[in-house]
C-alpha atoms as a PDB file:
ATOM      1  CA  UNK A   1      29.921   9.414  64.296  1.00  0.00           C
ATOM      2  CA  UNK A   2      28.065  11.908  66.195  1.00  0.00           C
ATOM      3  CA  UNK A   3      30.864  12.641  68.878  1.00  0.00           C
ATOM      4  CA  UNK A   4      33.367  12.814  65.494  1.00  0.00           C
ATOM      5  CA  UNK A   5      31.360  15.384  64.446  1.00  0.00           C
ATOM      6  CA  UNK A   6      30.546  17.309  67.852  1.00  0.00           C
ATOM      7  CA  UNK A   7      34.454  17.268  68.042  1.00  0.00           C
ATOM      8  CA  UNK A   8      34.826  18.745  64.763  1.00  0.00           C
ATOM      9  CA  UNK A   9      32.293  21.775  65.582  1.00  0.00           C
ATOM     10  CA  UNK A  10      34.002  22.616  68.840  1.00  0.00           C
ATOM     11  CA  UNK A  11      37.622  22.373  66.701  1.00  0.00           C
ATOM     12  CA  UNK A  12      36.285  24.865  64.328  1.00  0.00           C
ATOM     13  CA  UNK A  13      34.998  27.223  67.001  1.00  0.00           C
ATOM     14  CA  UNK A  14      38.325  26.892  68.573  1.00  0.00           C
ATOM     15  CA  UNK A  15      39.950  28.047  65.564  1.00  0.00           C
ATOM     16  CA  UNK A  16      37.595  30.761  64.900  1.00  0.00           C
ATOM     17  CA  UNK A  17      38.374  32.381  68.345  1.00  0.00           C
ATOM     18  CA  UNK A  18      41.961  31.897  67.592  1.00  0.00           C
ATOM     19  CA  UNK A  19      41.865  33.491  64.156  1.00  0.00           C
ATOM     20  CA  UNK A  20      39.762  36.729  65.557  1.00  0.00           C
ATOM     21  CA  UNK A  21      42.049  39.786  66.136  1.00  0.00           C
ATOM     22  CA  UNK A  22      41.402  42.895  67.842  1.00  0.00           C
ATOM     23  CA  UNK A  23      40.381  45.463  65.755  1.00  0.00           C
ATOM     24  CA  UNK A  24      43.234  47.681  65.889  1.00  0.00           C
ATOM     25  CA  UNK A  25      43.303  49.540  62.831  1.00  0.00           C
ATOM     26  CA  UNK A  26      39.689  50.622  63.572  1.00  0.00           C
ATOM     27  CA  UNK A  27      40.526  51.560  67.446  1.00  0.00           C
ATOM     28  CA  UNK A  28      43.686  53.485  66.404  1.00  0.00           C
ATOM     29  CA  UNK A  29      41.306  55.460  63.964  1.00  0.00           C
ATOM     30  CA  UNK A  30      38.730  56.139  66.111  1.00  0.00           C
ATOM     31  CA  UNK A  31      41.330  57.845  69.184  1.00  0.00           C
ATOM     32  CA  UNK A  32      43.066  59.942  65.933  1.00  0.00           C
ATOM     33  CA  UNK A  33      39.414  61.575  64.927  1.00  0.00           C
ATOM     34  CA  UNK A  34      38.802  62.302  68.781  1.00  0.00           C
ATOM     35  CA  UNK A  35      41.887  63.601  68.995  1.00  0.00           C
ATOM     36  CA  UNK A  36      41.410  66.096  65.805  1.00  0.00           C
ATOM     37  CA  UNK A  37      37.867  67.035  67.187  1.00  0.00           C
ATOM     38  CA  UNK A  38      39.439  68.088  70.649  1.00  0.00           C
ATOM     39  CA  UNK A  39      42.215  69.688  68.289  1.00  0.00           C
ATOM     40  CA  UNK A  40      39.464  71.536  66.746  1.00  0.00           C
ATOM     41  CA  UNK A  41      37.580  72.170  70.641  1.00  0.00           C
ATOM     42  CA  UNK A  42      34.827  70.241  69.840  1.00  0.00           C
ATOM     43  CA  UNK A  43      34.806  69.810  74.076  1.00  0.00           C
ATOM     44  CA  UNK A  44      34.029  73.476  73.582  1.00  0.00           C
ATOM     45  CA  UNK A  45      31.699  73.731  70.183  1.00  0.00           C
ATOM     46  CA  UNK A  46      30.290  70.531  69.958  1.00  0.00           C
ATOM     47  CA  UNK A  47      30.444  68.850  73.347  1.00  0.00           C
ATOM     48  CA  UNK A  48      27.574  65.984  72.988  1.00  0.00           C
ATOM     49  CA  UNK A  49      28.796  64.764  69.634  1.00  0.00           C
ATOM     50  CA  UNK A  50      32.209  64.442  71.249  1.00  0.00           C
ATOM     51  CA  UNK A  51      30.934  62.908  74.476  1.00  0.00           C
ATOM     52  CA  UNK A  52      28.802  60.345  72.363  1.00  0.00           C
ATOM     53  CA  UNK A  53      32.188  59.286  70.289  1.00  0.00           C
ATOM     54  CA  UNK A  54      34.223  58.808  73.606  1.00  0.00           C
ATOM     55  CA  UNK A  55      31.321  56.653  74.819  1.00  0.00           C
ATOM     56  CA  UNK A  56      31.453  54.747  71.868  1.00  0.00           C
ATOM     57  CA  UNK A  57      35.046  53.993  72.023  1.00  0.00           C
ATOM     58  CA  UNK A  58      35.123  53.145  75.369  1.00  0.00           C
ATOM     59  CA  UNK A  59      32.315  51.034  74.553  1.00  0.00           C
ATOM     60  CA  UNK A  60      34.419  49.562  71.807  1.00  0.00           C
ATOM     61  CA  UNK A  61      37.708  48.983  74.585  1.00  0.00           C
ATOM     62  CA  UNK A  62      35.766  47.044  77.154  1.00  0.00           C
ATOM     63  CA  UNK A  63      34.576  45.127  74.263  1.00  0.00           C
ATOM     64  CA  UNK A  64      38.482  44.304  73.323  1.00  0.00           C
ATOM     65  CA  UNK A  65      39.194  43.645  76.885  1.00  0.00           C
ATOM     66  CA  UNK A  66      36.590  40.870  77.003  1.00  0.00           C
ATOM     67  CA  UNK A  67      38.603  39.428  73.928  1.00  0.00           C
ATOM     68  CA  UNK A  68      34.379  40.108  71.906  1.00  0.00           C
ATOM     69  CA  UNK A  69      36.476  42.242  68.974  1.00  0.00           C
ATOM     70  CA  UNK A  70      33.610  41.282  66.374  1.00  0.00           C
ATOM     71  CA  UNK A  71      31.419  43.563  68.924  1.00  0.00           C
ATOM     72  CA  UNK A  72      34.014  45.620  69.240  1.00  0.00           C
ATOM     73  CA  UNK A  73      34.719  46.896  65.555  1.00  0.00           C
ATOM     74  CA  UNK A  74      31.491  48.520  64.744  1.00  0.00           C
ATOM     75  CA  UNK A  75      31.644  50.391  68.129  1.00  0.00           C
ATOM     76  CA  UNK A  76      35.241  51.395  66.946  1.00  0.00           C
ATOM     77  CA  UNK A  77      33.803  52.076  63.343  1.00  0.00           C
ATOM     78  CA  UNK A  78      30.893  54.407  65.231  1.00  0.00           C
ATOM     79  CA  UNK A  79      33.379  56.033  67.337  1.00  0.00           C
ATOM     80  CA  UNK A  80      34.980  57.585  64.186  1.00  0.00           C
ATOM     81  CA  UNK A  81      32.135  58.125  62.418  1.00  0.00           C
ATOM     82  CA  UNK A  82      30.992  60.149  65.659  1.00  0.00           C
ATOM     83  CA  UNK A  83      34.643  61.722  66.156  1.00  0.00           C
ATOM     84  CA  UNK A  84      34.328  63.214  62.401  1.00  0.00           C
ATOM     85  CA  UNK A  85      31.121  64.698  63.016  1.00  0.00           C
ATOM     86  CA  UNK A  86      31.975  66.252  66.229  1.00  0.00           C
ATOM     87  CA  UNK A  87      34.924  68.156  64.417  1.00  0.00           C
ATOM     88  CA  UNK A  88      33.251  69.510  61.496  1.00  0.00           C
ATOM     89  CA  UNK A  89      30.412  70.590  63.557  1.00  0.00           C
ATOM     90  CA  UNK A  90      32.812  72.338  65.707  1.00  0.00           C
ATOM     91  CA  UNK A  91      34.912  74.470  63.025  1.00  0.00           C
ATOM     92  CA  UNK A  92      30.724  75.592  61.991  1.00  0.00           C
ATOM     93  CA  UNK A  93      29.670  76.225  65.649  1.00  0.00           C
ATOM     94  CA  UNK A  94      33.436  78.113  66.233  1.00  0.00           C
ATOM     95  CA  UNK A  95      33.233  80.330  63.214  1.00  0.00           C
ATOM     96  CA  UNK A  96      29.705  81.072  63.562  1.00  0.00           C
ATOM     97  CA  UNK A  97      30.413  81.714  67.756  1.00  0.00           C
ATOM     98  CA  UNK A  98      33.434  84.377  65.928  1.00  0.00           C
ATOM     99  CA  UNK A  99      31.230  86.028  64.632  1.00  0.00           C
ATOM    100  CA  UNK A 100      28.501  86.432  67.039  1.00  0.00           C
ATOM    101  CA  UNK A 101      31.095  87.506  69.287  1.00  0.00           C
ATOM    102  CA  UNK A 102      32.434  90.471  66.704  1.00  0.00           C
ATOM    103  CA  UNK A 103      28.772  91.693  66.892  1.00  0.00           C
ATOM    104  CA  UNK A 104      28.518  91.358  70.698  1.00  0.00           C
ATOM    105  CA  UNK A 105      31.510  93.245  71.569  1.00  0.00           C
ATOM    106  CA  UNK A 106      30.248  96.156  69.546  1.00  0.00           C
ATOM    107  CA  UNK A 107      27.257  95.704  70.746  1.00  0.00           C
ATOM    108  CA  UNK A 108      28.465  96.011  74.425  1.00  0.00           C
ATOM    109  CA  UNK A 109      31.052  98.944  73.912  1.00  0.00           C
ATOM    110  CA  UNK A 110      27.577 100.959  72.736  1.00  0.00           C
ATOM    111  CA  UNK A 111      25.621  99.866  75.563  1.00  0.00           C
ATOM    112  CA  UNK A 112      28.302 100.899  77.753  1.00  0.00           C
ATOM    113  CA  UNK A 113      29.014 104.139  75.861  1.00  0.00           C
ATOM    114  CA  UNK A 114      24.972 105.205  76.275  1.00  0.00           C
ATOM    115  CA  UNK A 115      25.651 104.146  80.431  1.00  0.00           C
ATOM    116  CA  UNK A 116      28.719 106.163  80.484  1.00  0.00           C
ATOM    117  CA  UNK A 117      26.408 109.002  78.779  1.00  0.00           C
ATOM    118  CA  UNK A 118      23.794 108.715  81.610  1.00  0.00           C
ATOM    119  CA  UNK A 119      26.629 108.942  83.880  1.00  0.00           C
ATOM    120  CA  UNK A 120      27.990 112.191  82.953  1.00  0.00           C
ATOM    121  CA  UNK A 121      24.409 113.491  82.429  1.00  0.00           C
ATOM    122  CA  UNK A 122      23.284 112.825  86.254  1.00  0.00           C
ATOM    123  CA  UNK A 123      26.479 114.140  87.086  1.00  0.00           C
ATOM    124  CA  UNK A 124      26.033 117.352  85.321  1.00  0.00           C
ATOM    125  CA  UNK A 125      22.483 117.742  86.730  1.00  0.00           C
ATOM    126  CA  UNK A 126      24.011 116.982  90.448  1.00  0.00           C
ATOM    127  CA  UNK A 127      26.876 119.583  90.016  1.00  0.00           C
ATOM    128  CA  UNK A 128      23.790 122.371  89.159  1.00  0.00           C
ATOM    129  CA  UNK A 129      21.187 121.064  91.002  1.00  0.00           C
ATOM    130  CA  UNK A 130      23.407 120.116  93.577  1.00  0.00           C
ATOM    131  CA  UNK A 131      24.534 123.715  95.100  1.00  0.00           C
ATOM    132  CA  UNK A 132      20.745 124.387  96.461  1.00  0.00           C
ATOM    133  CA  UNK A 133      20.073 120.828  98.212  1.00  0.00           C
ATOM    134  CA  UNK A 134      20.475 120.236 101.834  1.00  0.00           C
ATOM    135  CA  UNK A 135      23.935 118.724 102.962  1.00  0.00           C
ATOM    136  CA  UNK A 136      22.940 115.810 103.431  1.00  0.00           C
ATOM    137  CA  UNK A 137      20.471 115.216 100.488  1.00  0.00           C
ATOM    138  CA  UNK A 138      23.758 115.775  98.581  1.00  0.00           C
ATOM    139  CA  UNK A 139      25.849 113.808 100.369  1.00  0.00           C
ATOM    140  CA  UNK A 140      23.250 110.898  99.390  1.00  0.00           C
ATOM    141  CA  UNK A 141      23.357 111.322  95.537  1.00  0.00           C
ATOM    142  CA  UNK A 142      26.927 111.644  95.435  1.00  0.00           C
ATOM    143  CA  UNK A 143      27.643 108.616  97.597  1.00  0.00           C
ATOM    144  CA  UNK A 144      25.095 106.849  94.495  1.00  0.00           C
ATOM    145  CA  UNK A 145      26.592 108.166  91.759  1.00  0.00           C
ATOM    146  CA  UNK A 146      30.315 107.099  92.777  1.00  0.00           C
ATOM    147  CA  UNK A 147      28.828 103.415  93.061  1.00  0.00           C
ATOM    148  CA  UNK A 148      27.496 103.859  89.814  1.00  0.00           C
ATOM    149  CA  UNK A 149      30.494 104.784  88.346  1.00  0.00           C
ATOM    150  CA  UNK A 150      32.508 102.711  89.784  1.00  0.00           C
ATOM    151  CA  UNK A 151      30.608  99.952  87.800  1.00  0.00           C
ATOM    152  CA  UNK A 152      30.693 101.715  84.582  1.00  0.00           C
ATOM    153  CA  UNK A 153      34.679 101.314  85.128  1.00  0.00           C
ATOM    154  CA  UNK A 154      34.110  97.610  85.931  1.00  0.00           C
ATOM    155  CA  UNK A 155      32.284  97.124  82.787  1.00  0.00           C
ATOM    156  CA  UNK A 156      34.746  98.980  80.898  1.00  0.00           C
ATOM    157  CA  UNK A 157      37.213  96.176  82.210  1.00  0.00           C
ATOM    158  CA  UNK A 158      35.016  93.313  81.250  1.00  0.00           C
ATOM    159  CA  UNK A 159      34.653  94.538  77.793  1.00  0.00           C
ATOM    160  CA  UNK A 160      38.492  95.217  77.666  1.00  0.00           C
ATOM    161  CA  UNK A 161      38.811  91.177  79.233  1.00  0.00           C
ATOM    162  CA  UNK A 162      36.110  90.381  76.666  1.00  0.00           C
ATOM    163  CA  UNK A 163      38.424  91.909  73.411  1.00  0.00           C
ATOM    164  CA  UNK A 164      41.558  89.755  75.076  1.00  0.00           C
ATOM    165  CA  UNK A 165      39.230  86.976  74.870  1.00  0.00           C
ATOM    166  CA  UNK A 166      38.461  87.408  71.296  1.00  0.00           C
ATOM    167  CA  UNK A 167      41.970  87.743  70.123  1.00  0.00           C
ATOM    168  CA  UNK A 168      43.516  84.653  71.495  1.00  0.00           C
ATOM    169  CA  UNK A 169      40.369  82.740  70.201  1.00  0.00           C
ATOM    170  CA  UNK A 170      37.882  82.157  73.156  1.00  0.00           C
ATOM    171  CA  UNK A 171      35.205  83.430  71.052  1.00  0.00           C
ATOM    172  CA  UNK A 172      32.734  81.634  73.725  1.00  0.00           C
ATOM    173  CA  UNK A 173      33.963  83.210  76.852  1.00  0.00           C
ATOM    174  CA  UNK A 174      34.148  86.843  74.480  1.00  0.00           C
ATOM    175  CA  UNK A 175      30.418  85.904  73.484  1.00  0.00           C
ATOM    176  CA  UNK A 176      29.453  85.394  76.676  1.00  0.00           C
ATOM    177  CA  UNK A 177      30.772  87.756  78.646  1.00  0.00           C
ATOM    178  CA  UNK A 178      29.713  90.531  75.975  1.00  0.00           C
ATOM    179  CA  UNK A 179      26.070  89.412  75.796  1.00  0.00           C
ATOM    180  CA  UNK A 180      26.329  89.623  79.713  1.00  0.00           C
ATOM    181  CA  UNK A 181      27.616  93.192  79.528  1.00  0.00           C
ATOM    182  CA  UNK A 182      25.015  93.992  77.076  1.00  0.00           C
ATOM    183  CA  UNK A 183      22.180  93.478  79.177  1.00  0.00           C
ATOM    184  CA  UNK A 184      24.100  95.221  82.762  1.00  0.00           C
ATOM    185  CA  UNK A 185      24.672  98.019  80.631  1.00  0.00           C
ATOM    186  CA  UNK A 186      21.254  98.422  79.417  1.00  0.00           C
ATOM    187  CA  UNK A 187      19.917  98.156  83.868  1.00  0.00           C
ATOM    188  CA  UNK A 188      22.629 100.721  84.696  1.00  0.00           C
ATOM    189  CA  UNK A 189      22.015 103.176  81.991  1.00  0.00           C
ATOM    190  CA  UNK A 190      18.132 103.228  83.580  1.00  0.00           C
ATOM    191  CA  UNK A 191      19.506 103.075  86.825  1.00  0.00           C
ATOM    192  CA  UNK A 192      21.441 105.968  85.886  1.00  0.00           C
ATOM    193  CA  UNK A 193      18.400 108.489  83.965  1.00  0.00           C
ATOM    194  CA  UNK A 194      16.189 107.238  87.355  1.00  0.00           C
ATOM    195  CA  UNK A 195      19.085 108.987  89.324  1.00  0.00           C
ATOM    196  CA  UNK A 196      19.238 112.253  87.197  1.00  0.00           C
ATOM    197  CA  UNK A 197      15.144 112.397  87.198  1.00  0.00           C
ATOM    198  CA  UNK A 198      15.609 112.369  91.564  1.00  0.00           C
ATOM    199  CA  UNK A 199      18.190 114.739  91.723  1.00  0.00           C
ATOM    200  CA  UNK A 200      15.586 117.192  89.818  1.00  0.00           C
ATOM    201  CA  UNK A 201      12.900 116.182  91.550  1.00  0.00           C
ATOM    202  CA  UNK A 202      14.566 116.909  94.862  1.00  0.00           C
ATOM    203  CA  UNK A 203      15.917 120.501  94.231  1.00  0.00           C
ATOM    204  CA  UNK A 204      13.912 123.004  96.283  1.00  0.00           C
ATOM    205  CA  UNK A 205      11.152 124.996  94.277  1.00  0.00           C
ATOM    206  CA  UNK A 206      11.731 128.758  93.836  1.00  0.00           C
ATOM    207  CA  UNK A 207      10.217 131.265  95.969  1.00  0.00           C
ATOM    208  CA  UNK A 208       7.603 132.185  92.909  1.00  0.00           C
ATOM    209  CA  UNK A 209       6.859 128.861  92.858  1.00  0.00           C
ATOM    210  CA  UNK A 210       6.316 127.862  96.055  1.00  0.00           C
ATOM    211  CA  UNK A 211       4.050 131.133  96.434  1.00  0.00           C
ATOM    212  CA  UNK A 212       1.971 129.885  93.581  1.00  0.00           C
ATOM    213  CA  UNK A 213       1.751 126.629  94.756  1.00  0.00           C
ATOM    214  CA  UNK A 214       0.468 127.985  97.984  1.00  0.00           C
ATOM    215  CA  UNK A 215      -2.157 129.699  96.948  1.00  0.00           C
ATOM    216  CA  UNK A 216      -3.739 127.139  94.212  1.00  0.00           C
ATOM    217  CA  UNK A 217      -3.928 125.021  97.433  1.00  0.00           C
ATOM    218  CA  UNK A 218      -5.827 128.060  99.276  1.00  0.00           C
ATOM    219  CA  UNK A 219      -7.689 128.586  96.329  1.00  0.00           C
ATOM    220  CA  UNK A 220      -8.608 124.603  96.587  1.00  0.00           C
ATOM    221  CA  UNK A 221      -9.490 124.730 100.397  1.00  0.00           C
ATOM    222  CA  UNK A 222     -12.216 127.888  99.506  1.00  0.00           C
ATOM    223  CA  UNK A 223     -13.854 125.670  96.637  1.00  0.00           C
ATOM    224  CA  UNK A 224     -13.889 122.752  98.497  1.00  0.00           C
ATOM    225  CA  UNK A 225     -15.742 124.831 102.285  1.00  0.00           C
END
């Protein structure tokens, strides 16, 4: 009796494994919603929640490969489940990245604007300051100044690359890249004023001036005998 019934167990598990199918429908579901979350760039906007539902379907695949499909439908269920979530957080991230680019762009095209400002400023002080410093001294600031400009025309690129960037919908490269310009902007404008305060500094006194300097410092040496 008991080896009837130890027969009759290992009969019914038999039939059990035979009856369990691969979860297909599930699997097929899950690989559609990853596929509409990288449709919607969630690689780009929402990178871990996309990671975590490939994981979970590959999780769910070795599981079909070692014929355990029970174990391998809820890891197909969660790989959906994962897949959704990954997309709709990506359309939020992507329109909310749109329009932090919009605002960095502008912001970037004023912060170059101001440097561009600075630019011609310390170049106007150079061309008057300019005719009364040594050679050399001269040669100096305008060597400076054409580096300087030269990267106000880079940035003026960048910003132009940034724009391109915006319109064919790389809003995180555009955001980037614009938040990046931002800040250079802001070092060379400073860089720039820093220039135009030297060129001042160095132009030779006039002759009243140096006179009257000359004699508070006599004036200085008597006080101080």
């Amino acid at each position: 009796m008991k080896g009837k019934v130890m027969m009759l167990g290992a009969l019914l598990s038999l039939v059990a494994w035979g009856c369990a199918k691969p979860p297909t429908q599930e699997m097929e579901a899950a690989k559609a919603a990853i596929k509409a979350a990288r449709d919607a760039e969630a690689q780009v906007y929402a990178p871990d929640e996309l990671k975590a539902a490939e994981k979970a379907l590959s999780d769910a695949e070795a599981k079909v490969e070692a014929k355990k499909y029970k174990e391998a439908k809820p890891l197909a269920i969660k790989a959906k489940e994962l897949a959704d979530k990954a997309k709709e957080l990506a359309v939020r991230n992507k329109e909310r990245t749109r329009s932090d680019a919009e605002v960095a762009l502008d912001d970037a095209s004023k912060a170059i604007f101001e440097a561009k400002e600075a630019l011609e400023a310390a170049a106007g002080t150079l061309s008057k300051v300019g005719k009364v410093l040594p050679g050399k001294k001269r040669e100096e600031f305008d060597s400076e100044l054409d580096s300087l400009k030269s990267l106000v025309e880079q940035m003026e690129k960048d910003l132009e690359a940034g724009r391109m960037a915006f319109n064919r919908g790389a809003y995180k490269d555009a955001l980037e890249g614009a938040e990046d310009l931002v800040g250079k902007a802001g070092t060379l404008k400073d860089e720039l004023l820093a220039l135009k305060d030297r060129i001042v500094k160095a132009r030779p006194l006039p002759w009243y001036e140096r006179l009257k300097r000359k004699r508070l410092e006599e004036l200085r040496k008597q006080k101080g005998s």
